[in-house]
Protein backbone atom coordinates (compact mmCIF):
# COMPACT_ATOMS: atom_id res chain seq x y z
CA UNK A 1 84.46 84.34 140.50
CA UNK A 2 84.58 87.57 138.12
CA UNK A 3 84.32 87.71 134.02
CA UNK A 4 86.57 89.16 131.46
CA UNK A 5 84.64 90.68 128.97
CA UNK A 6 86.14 91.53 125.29
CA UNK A 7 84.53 93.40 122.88
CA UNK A 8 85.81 93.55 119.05
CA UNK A 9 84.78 95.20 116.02
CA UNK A 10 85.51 93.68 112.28
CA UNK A 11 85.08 95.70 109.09
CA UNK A 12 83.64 94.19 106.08
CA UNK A 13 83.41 95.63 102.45
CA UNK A 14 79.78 95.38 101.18
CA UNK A 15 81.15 95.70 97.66
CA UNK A 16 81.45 92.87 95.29
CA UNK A 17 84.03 94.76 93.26
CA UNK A 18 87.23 93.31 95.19
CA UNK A 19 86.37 89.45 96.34
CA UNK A 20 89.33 89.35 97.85
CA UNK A 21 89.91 91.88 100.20
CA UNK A 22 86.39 91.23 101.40
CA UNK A 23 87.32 87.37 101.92
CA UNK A 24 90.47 88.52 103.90
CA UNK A 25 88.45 90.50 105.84
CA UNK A 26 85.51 87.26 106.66
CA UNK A 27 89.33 85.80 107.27
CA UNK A 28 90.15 88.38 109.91
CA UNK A 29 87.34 87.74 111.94
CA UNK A 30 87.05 84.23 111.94
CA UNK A 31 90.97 83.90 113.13
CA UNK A 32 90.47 86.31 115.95
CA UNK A 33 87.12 84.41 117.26
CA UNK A 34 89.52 81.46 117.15
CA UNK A 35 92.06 83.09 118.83
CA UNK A 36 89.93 84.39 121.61
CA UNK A 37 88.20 80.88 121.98
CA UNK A 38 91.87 79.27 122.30
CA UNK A 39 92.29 81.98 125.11
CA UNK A 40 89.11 80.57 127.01
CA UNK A 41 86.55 83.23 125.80
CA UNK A 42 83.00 82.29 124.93
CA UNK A 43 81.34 84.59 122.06
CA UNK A 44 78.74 86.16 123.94
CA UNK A 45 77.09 88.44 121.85
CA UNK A 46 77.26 89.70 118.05
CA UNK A 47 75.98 92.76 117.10
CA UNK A 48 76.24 94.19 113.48
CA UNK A 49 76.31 97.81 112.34
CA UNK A 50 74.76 97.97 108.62
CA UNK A 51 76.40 101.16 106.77
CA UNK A 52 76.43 102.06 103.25
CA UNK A 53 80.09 100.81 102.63
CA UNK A 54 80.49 98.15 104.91
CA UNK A 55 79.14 96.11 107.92
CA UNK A 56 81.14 96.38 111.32
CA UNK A 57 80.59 93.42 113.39
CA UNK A 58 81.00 93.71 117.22
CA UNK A 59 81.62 90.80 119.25
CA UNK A 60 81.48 90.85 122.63
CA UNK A 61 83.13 87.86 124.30
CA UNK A 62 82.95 86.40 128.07
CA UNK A 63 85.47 84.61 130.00
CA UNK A 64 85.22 83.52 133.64
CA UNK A 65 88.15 83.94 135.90
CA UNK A 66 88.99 82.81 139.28
């Protein structure tokens, strides 16, 4: 048995000023962890990167395969 490992980053605004671009981006994210879940992947790991714009979130995610 081996493992397929993913890794993805996600952008998100710290700024208040435009709600909605920031929820589109929370959006983003969540639909590709669902995606990659549908696919079989586990979320692993979740790191986030604080920066003075935005926070990047990396996800690292785990499948086993045969």
């Amino acid at each position: 048995m081996s493992q397929s490992i993913q890794v993805i980053e996600n952008r998100v605004s710290k700024s208040d000023a435009d709600t909605v671009a920031k929820s589109r981006q929370i959006g983003y994210r969540a639909q590709e962890l669902a995606d990659y879940a549908r696919a079989g992947y586990d979320l692993a790991h979740t790191a986030t990167i604080d920066g003075p714009e935005y926070v990047t979130f990396v996800d690292t995610l785990t499948r086993a395969t045969y």
